[in-house]
PDB file of N, CA and C in Angstrom:
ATOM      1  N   UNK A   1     -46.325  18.688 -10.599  1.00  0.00           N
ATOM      2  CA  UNK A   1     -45.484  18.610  -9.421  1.00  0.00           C
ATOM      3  C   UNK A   1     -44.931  19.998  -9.098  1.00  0.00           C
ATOM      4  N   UNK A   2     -45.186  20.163  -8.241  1.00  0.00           N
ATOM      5  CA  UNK A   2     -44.492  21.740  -7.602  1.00  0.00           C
ATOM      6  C   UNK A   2     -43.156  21.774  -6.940  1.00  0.00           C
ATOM      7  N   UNK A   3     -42.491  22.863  -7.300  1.00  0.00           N
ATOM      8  CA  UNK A   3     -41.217  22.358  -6.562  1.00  0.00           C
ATOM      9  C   UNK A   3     -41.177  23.258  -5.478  1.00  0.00           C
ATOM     10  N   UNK A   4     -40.684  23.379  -4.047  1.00  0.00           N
ATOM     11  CA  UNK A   4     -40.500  24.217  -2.775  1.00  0.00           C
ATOM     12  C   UNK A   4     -39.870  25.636  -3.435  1.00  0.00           C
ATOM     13  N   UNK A   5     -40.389  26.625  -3.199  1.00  0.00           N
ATOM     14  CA  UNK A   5     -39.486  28.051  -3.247  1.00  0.00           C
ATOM     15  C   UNK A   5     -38.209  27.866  -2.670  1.00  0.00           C
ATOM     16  N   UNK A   6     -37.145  28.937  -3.237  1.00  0.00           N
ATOM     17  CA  UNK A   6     -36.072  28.379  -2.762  1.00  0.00           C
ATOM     18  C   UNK A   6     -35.987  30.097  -1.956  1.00  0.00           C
ATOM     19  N   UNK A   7     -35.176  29.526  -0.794  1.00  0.00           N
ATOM     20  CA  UNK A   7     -35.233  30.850   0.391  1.00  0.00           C
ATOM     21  C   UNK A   7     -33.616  31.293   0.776  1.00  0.00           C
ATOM     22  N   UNK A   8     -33.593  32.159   1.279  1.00  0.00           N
ATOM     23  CA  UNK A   8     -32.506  32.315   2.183  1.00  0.00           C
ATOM     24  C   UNK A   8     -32.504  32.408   3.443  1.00  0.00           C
ATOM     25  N   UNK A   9     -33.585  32.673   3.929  1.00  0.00           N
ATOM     26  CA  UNK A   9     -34.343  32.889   5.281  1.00  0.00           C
ATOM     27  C   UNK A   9     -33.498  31.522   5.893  1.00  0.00           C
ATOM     28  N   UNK A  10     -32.815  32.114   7.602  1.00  0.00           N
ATOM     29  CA  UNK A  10     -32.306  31.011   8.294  1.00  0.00           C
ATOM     30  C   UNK A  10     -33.473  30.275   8.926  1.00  0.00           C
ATOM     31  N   UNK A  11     -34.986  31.139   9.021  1.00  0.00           N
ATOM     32  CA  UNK A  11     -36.113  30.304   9.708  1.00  0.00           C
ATOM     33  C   UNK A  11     -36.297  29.087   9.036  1.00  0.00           C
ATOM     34  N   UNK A  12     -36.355  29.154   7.792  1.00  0.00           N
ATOM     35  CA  UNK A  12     -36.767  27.775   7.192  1.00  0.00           C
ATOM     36  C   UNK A  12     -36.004  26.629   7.464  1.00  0.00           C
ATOM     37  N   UNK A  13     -34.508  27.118   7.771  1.00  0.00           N
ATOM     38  CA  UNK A  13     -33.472  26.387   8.261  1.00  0.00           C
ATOM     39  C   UNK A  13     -33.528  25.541   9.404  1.00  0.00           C
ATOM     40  N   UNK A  14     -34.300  25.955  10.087  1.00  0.00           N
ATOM     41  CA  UNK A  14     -34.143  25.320  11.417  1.00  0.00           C
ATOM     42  C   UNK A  14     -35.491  25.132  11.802  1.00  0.00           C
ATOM     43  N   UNK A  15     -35.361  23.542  12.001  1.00  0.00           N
ATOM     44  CA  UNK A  15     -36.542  22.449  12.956  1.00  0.00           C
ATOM     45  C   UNK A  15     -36.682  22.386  14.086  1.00  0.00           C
ATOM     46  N   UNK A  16     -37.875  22.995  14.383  1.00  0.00           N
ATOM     47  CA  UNK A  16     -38.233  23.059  16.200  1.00  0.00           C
ATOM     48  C   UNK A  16     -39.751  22.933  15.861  1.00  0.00           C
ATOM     49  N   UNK A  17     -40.195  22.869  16.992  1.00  0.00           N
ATOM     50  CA  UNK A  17     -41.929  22.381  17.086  1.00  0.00           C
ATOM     51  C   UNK A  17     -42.707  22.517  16.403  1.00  0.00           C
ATOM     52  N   UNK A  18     -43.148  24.018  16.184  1.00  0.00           N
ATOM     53  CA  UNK A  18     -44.467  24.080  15.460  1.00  0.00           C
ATOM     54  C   UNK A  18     -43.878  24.833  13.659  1.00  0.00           C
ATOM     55  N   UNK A  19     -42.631  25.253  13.953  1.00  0.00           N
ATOM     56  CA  UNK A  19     -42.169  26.281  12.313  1.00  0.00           C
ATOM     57  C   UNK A  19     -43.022  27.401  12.642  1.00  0.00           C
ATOM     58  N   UNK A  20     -43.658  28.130  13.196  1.00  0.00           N
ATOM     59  CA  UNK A  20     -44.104  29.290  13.233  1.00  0.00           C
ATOM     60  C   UNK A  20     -42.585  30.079  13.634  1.00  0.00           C
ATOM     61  N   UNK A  21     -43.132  31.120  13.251  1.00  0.00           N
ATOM     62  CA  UNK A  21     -42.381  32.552  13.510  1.00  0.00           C
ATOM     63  C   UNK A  21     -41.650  32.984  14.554  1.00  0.00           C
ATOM     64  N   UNK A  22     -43.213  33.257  15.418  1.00  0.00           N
ATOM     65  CA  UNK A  22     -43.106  33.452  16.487  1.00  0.00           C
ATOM     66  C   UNK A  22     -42.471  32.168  17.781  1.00  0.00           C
ATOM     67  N   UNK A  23     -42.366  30.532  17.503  1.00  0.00           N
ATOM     68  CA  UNK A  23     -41.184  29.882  17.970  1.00  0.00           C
ATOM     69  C   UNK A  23     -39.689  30.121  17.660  1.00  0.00           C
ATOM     70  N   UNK A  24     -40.089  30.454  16.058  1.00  0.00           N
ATOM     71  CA  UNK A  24     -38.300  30.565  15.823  1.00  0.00           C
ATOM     72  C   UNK A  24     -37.689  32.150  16.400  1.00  0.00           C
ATOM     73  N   UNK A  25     -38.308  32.803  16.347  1.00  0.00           N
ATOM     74  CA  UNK A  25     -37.915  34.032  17.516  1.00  0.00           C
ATOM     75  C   UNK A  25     -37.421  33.783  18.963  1.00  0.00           C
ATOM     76  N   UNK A  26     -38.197  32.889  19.480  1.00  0.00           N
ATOM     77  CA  UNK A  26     -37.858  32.694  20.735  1.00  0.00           C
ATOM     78  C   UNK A  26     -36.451  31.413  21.020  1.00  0.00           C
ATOM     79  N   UNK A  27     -36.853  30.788  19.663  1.00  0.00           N
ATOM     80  CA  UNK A  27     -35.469  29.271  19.610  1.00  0.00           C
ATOM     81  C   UNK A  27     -34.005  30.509  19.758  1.00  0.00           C
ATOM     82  N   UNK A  28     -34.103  31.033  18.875  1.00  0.00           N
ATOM     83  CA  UNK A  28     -32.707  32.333  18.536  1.00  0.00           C
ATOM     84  C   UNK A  28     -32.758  32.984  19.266  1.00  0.00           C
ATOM     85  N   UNK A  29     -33.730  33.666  20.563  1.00  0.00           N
ATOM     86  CA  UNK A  29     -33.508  34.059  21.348  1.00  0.00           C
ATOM     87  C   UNK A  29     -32.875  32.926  22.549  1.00  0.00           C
ATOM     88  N   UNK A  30     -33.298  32.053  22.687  1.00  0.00           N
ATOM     89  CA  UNK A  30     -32.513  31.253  23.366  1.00  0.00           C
ATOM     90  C   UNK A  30     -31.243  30.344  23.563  1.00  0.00           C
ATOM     91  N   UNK A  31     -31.094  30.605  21.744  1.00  0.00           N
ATOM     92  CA  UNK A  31     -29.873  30.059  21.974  1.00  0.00           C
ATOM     93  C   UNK A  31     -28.995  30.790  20.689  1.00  0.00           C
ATOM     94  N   UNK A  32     -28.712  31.995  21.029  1.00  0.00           N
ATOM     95  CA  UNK A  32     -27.621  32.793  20.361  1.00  0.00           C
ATOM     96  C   UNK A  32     -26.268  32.195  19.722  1.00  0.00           C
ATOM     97  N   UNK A  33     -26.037  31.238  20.254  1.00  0.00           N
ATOM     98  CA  UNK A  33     -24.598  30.886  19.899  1.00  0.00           C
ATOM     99  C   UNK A  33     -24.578  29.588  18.326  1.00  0.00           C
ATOM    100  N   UNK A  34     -26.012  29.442  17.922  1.00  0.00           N
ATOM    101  CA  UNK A  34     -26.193  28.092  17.026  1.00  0.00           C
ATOM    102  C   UNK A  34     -26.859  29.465  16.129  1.00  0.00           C
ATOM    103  N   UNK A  35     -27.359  30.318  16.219  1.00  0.00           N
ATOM    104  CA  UNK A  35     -27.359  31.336  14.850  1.00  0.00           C
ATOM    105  C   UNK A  35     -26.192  32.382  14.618  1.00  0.00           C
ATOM    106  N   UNK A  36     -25.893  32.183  13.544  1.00  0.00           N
ATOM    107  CA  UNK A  36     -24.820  32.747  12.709  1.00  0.00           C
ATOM    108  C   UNK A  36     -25.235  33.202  11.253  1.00  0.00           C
ATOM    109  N   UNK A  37     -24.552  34.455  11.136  1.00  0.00           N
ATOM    110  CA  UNK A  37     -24.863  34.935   9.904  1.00  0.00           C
ATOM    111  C   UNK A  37     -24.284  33.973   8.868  1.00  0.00           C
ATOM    112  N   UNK A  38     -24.648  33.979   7.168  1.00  0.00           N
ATOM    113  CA  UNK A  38     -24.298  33.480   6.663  1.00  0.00           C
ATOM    114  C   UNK A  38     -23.272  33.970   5.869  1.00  0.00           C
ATOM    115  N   UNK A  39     -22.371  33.226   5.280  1.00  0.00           N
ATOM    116  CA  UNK A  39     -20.985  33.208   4.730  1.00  0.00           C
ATOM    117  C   UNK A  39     -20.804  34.703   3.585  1.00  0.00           C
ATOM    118  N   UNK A  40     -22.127  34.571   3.142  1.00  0.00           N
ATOM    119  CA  UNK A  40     -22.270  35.579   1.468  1.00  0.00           C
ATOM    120  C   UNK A  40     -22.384  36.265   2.600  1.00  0.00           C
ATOM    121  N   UNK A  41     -23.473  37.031   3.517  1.00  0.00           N
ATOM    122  CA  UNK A  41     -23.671  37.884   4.649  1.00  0.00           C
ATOM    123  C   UNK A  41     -22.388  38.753   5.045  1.00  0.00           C
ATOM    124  N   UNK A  42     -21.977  37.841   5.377  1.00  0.00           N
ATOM    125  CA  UNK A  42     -20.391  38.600   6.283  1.00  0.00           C
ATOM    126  C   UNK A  42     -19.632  39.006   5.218  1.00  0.00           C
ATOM    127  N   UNK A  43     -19.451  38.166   3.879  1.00  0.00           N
ATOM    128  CA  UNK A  43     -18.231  38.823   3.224  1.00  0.00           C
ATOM    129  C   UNK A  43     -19.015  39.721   2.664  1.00  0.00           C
ATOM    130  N   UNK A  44     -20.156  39.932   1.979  1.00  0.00           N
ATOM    131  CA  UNK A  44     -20.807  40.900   1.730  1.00  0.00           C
ATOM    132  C   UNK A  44     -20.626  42.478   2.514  1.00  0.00           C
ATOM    133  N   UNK A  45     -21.193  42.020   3.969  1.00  0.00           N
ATOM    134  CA  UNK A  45     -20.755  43.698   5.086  1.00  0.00           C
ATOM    135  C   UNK A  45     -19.417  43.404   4.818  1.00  0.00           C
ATOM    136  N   UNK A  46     -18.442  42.776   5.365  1.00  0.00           N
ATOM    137  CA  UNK A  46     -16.906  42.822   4.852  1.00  0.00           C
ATOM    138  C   UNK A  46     -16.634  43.970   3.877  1.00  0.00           C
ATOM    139  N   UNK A  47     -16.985  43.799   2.880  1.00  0.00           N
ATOM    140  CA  UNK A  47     -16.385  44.349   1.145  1.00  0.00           C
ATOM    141  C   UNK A  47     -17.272  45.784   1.933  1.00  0.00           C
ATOM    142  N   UNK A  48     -18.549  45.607   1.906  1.00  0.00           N
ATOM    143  CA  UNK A  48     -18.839  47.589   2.252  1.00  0.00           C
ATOM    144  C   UNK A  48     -18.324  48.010   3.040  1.00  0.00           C
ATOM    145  N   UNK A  49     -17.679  47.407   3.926  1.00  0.00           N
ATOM    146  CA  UNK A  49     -16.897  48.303   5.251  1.00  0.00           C
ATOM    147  C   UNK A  49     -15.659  48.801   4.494  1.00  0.00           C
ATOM    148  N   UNK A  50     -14.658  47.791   4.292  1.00  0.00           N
ATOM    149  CA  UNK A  50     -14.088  48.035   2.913  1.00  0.00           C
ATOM    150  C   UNK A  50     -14.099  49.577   2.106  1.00  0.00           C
ATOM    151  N   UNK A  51     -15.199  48.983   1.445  1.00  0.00           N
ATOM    152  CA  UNK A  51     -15.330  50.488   0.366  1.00  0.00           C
ATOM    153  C   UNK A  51     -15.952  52.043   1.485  1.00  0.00           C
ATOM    154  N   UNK A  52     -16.358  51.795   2.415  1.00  0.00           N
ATOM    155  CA  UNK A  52     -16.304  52.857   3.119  1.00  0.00           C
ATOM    156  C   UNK A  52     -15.631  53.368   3.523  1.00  0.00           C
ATOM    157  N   UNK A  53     -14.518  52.877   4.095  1.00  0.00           N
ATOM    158  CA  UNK A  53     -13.117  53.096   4.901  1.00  0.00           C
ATOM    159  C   UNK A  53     -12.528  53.671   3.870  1.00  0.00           C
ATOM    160  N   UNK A  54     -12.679  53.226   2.576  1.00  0.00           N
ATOM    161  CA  UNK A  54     -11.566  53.606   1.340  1.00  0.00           C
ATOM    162  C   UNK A  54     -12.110  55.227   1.074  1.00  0.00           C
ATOM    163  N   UNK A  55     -13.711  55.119   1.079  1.00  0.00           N
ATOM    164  CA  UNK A  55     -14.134  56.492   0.421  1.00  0.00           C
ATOM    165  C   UNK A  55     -13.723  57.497   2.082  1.00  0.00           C
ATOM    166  N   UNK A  56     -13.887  56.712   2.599  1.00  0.00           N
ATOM    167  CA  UNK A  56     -13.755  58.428   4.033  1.00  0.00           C
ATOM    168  C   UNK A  56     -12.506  58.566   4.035  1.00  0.00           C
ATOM    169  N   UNK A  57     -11.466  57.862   3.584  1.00  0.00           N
ATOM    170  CA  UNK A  57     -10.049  58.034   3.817  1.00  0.00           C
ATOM    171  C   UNK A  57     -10.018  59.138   2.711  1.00  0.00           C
ATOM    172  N   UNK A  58     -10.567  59.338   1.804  1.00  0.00           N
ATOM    173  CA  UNK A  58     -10.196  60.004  -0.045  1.00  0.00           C
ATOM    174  C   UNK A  58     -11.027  60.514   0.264  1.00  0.00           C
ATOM    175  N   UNK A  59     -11.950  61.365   1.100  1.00  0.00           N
ATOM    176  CA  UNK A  59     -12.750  62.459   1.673  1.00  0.00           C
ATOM    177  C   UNK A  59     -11.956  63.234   2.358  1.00  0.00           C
ATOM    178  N   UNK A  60     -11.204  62.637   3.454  1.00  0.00           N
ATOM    179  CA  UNK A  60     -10.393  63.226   4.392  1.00  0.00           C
ATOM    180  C   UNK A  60      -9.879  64.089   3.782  1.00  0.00           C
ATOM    181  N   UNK A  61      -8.285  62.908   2.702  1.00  0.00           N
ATOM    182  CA  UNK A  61      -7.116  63.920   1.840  1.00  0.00           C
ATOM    183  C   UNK A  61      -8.133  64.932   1.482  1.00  0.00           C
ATOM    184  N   UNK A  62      -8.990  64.972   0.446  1.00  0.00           N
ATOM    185  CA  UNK A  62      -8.835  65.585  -0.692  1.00  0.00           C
ATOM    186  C   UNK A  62      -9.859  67.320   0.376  1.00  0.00           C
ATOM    187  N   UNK A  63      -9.802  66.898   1.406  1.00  0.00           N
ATOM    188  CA  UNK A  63     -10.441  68.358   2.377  1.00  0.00           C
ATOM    189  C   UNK A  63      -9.131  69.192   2.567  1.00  0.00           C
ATOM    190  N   UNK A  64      -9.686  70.469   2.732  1.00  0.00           N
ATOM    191  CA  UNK A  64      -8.677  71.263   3.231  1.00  0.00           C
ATOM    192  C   UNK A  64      -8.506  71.394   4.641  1.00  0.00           C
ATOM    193  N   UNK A  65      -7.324  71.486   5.205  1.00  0.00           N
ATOM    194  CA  UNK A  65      -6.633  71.242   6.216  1.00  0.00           C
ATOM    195  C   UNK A  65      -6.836  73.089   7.301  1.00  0.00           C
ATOM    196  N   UNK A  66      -7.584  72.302   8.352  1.00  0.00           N
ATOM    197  CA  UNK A  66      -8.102  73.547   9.209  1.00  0.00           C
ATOM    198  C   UNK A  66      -6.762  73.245  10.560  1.00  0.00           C
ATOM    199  N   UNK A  67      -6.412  74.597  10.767  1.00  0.00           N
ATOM    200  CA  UNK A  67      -5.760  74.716  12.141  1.00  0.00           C
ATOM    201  C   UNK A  67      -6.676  75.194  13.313  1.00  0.00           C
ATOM    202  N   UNK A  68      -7.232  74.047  14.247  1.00  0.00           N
ATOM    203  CA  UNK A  68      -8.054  74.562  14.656  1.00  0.00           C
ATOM    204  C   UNK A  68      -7.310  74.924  16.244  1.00  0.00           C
ATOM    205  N   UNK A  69      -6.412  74.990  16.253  1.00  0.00           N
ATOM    206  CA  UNK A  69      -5.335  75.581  17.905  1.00  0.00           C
ATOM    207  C   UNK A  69      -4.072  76.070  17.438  1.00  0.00           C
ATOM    208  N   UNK A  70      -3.780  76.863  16.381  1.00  0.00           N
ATOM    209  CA  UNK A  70      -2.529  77.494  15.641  1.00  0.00           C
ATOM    210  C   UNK A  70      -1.639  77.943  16.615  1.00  0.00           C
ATOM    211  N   UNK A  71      -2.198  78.646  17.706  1.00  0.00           N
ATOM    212  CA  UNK A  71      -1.378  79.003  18.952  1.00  0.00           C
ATOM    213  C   UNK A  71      -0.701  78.134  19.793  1.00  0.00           C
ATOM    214  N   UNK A  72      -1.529  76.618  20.119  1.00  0.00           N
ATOM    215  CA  UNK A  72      -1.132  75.429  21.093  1.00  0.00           C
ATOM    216  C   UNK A  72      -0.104  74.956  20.753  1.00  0.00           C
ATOM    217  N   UNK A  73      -0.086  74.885  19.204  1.00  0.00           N
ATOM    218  CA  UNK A  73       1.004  73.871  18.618  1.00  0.00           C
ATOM    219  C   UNK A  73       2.150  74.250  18.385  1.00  0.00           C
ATOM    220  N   UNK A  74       2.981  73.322  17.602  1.00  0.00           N
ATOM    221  CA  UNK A  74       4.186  73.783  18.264  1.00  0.00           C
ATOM    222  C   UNK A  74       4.938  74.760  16.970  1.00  0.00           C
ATOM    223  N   UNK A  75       4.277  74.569  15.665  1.00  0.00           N
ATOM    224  CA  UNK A  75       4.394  75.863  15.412  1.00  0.00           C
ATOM    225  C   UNK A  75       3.474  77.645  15.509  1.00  0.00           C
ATOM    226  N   UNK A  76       4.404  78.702  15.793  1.00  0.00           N
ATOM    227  CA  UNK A  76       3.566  79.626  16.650  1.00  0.00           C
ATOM    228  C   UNK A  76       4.129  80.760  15.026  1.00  0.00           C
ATOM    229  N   UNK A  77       3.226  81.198  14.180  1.00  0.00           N
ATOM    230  CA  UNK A  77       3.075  82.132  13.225  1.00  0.00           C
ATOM    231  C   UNK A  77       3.401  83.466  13.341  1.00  0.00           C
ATOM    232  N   UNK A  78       3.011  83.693  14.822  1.00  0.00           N
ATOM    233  CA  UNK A  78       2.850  84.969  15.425  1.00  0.00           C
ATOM    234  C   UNK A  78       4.353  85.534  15.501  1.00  0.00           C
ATOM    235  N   UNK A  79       4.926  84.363  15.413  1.00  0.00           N
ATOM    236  CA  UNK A  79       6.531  84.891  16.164  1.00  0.00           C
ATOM    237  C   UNK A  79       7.161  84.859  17.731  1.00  0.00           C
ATOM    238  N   UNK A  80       8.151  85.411  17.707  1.00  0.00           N
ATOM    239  CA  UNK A  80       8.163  85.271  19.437  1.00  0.00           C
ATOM    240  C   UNK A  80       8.339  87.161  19.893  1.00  0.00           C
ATOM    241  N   UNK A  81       7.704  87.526  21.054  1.00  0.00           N
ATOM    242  CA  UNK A  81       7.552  89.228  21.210  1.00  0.00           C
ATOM    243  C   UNK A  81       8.232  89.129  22.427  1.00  0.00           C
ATOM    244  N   UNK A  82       9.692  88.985  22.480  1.00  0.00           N
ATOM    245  CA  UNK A  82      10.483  89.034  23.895  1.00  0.00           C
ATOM    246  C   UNK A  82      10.716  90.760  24.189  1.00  0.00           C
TER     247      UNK A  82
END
């Protein structure tokens, strides 16, 4: 007795005419609002957005700090030459 592979694929998921490919392309193209990512999916990107945000924030600090308009702002180094 054989048992079915087990998938994650949402195609296998969903019953429409023939199960080819190329229908379930066009079913999800037609109806966007009945495919949804799955639960592990989202919290999965979730957590890396997460750890990205964390590492570019602790990239930022740990850079050294450029004045790139020293003159505009509102402190002026130069002094004042009345």
């Amino acid at each position: 007795m054989t048992r079915k592979k087990k998938t994650r694929s949402l195609a296998d998921k969903v019953t429409i005419r023939t199960g080819r490919r190329k229908d379930y392309k066009k079913w999800r193209h037609d109806n966007p609002d009945q495919v949804t990512s799955s639960r592990r999916f989202v919290a999965k990107k979730q957590q890396q957005r997460k750890l990205q945000a964390v590492r570019k924030l602790a990239r930022q600090q740990e850079g050294q700090h450029i004045a790139i308009h020293p003159d505009k702002e509102g402190d002026k180094p130069s002094g004042d030459h009345s």
